[in-house]
Protein backbone atom coordinates (compact mmCIF):
# COMPACT_ATOMS: atom_id res chain seq x y z
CA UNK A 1 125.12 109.68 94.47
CA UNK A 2 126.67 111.96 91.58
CA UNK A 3 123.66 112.94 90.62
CA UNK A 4 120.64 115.65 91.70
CA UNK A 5 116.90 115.62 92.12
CA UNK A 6 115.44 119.38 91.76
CA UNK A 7 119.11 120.68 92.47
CA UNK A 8 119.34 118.28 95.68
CA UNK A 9 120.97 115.29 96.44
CA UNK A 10 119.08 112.61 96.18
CA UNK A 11 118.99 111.43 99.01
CA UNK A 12 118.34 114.67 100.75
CA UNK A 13 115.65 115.12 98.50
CA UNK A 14 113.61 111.79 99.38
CA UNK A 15 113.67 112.72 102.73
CA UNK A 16 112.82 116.15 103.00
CA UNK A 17 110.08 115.96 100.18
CA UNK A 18 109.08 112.24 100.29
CA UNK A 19 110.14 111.15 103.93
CA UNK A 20 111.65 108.20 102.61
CA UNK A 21 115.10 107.13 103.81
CA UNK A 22 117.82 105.66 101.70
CA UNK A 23 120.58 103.29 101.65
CA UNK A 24 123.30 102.27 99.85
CA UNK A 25 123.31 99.49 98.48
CA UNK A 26 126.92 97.40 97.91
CA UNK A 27 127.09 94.05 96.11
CA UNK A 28 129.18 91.29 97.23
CA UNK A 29 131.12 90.22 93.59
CA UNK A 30 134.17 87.61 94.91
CA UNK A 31 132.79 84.04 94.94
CA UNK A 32 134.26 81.09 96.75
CA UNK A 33 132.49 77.86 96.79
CA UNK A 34 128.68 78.95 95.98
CA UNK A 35 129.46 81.52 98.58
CA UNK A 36 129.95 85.93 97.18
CA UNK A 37 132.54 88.15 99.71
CA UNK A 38 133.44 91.32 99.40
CA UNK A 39 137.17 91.36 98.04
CA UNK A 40 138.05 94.68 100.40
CA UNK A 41 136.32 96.18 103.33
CA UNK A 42 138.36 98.84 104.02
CA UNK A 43 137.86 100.13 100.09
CA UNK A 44 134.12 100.44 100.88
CA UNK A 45 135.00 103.47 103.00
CA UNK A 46 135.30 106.47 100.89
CA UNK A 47 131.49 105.38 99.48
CA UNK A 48 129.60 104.86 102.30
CA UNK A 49 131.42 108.37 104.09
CA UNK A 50 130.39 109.84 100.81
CA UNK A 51 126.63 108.61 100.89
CA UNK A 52 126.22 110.21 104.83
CA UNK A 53 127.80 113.44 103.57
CA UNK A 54 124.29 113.00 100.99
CA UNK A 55 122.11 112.02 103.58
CA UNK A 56 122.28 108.17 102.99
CA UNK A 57 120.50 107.01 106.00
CA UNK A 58 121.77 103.13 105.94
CA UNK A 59 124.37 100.70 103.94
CA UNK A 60 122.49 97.38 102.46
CA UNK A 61 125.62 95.06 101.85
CA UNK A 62 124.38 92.09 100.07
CA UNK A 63 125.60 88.63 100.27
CA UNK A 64 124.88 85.31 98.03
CA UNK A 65 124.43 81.94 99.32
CA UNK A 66 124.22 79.48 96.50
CA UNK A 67 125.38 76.41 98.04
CA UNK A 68 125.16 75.20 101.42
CA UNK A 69 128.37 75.22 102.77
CA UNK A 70 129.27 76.00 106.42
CA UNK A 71 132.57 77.22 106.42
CA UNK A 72 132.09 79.93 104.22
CA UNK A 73 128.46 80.67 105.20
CA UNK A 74 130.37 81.13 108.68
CA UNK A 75 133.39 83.50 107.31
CA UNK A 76 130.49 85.21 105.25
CA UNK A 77 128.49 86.29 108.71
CA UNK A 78 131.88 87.48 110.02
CA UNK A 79 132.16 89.52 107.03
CA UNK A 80 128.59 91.23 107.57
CA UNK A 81 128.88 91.71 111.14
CA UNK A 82 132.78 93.43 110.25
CA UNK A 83 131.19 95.44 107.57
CA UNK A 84 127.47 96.32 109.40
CA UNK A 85 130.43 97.39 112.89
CA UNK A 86 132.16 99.85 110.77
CA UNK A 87 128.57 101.62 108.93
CA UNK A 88 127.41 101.90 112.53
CA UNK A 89 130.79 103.88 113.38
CA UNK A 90 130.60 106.26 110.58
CA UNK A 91 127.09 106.93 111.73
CA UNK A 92 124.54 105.17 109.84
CA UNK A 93 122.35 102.14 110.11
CA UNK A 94 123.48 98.57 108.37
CA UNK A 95 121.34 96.38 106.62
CA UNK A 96 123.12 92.90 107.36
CA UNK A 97 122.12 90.82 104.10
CA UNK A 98 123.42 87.60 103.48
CA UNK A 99 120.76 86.02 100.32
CA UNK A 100 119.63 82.33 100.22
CA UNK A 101 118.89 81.75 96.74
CA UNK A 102 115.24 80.55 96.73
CA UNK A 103 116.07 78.54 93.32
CA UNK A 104 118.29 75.52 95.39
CA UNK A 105 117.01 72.17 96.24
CA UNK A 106 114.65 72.56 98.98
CA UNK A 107 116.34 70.75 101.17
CA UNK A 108 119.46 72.56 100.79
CA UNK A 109 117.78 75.99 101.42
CA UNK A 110 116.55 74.12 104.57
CA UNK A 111 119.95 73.40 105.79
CA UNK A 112 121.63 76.70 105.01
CA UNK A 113 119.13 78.96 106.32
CA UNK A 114 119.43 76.90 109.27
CA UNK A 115 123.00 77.48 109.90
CA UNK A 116 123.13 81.09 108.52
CA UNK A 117 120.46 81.82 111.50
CA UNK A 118 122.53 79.98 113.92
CA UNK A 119 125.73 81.94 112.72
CA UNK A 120 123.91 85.56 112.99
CA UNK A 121 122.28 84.72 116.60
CA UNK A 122 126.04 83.92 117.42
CA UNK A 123 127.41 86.96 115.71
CA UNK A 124 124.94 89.19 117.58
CA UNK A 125 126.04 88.33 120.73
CA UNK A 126 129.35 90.53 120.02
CA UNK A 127 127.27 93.53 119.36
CA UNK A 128 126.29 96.09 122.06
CA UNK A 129 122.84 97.07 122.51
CA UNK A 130 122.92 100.75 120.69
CA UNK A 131 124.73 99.15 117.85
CA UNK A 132 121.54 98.86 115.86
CA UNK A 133 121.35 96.45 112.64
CA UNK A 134 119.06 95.29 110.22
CA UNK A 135 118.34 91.73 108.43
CA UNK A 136 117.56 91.23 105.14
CA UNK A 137 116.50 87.60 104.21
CA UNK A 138 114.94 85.53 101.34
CA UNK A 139 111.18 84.31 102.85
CA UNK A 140 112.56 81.00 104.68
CA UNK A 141 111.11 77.63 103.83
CA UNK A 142 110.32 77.17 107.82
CA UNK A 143 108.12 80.24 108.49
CA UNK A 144 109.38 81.93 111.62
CA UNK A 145 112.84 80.92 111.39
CA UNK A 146 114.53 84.34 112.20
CA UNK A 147 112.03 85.68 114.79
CA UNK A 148 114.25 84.74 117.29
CA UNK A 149 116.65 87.35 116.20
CA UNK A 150 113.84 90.16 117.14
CA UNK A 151 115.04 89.03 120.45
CA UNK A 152 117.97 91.03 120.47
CA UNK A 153 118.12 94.69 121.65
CA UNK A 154 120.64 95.11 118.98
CA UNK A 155 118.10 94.20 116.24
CA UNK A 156 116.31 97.06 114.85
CA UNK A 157 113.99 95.66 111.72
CA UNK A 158 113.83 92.18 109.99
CA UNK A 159 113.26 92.77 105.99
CA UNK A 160 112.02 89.85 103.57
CA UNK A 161 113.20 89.19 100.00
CA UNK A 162 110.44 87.68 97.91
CA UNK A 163 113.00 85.28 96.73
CA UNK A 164 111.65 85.16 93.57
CA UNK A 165 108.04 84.20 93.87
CA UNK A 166 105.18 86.05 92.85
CA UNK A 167 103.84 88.71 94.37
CA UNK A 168 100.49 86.87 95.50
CA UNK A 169 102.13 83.80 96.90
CA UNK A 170 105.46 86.09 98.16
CA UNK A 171 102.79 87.87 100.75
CA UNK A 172 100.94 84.61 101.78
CA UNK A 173 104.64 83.74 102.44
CA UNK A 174 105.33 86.66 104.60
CA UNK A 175 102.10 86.69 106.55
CA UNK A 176 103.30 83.03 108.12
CA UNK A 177 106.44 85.19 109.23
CA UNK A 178 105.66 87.33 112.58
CA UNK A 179 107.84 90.42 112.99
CA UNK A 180 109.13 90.88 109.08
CA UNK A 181 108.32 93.29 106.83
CA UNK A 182 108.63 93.02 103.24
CA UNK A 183 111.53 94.73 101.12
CA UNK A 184 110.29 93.17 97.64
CA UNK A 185 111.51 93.82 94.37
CA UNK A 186 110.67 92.02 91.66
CA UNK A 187 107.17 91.22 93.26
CA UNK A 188 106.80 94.79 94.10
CA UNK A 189 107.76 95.74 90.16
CA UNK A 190 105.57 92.70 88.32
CA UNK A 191 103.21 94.23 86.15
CA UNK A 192 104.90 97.21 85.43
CA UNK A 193 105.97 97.77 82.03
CA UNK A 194 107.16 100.40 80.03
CA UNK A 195 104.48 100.96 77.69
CA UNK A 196 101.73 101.52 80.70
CA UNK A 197 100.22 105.41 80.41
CA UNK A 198 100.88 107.34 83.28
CA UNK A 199 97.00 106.35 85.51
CA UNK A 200 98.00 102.58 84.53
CA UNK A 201 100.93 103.02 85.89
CA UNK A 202 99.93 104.33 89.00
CA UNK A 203 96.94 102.00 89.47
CA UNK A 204 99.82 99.00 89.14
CA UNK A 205 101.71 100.41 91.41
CA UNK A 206 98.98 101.41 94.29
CA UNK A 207 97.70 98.09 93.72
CA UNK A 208 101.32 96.51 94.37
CA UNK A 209 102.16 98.89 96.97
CA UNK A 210 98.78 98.02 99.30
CA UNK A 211 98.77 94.53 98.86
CA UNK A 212 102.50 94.45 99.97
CA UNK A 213 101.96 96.82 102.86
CA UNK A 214 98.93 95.05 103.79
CA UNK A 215 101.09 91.33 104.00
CA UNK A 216 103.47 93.54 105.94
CA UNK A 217 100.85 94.76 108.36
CA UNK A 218 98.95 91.74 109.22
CA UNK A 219 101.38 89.90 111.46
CA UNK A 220 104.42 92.52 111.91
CA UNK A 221 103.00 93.29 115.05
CA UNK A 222 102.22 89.97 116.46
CA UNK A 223 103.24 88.75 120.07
């Protein structure tokens, strides 16, 4: 945000050159019990009102989940839905984005993507309809698993991590997933490195960019 693209901010510069909205992205750094918080809502003001003076379109407010346990996974949701009411107030679209680690047991990533849907179906319920959110999730290990939050007129998009597979097995991943597009980034980046020439480069990342877009594509618009 401090700095400029062709004497522009950047984000108005994406936009009006590039049609491609922003958002800001905040991480959640306070853990308790395999669980990250934010330590202070209300200090997150002053950034996000400075990012929609830019032209920041959205606010991605990221969440860990690192162990499966329900209390906090609960008082975590409450945080996102607290944080995603006050973005929407100032404005701007929230990215609600509370991250099952894809490296647990199995089992455990079962069990807490379980609850965590259960806990933002509830959460949604206290939204009205023109409060529009996003979801940001790692791929879940039961495809499907947060279609039924498409459901709600308050849900705008559903975005997939890769979670930390590979970019060929994170889009056979998302095709089994109807209604989610991807938001990949270290699938989306494998490949590139820094001693590529510019046309190898490019051809990595066309290559990258269709065969994400094309995972993306092939169910999103299932009924």
């Amino acid at each position: 945000l401090d700095h400029e693209v062709a004497g522009q901010p950047p984000a108005k510069y994406l936009w009006e050159k590039k049609r491609i909205v922003t958002f800001l992205r905040l991480p959640a750094r306070e853990e308790k019990d395999g669980v990250f918080f934010f330590q202070d809502i209300e200090g997150l003001q002053p950034a996000i009102a400075k990012a929609r003076d830019q032209g920041v379109f959205g606010v991605k407010a990221r969440s860990v989940i690192s162990r499966c346990n329900e209390s906090r996974i609960r008082e975590c949701v409450r945080q996102q839905f607290q944080i995603a009411e006050m973005v929407v107030e100032m404005g701007m679209v929230p990215i609600l984005c509370a991250e099952v680690l894809g490296d647990m047991p199995t089992a455990e990533k079962a069990s807490c993507e379980k609850l965590l849907v259960a806990c933002l179906l509830e959460g949604l319920q206290q939204l009205r309809p023109e409060q529009q959110v996003m979801f940001t999730f790692t791929l879940p290990t039961e495809p499907n698993l947060y279609l039924p939050l498409m459901g709600h007129p308050s849900t705008l998009r559903l975005l997939a991590l890769c979670g930390g597979y590979h970019r060929e097995e994170a889009c056979r991943k998302l095709t089994q997933n109807y209604r989610i597009v991807a938001s990949f980034a270290m699938a989306f980046s494998e490949g590139l490195h820094e001693l590529q020439g510019e046309k190898e480069f490019t051809r990595t990342l066309d290559q990258a960019t269709e065969a994400i877009f094309r995972a993306s594509c092939d169910h999103s618009n299932h009924n």
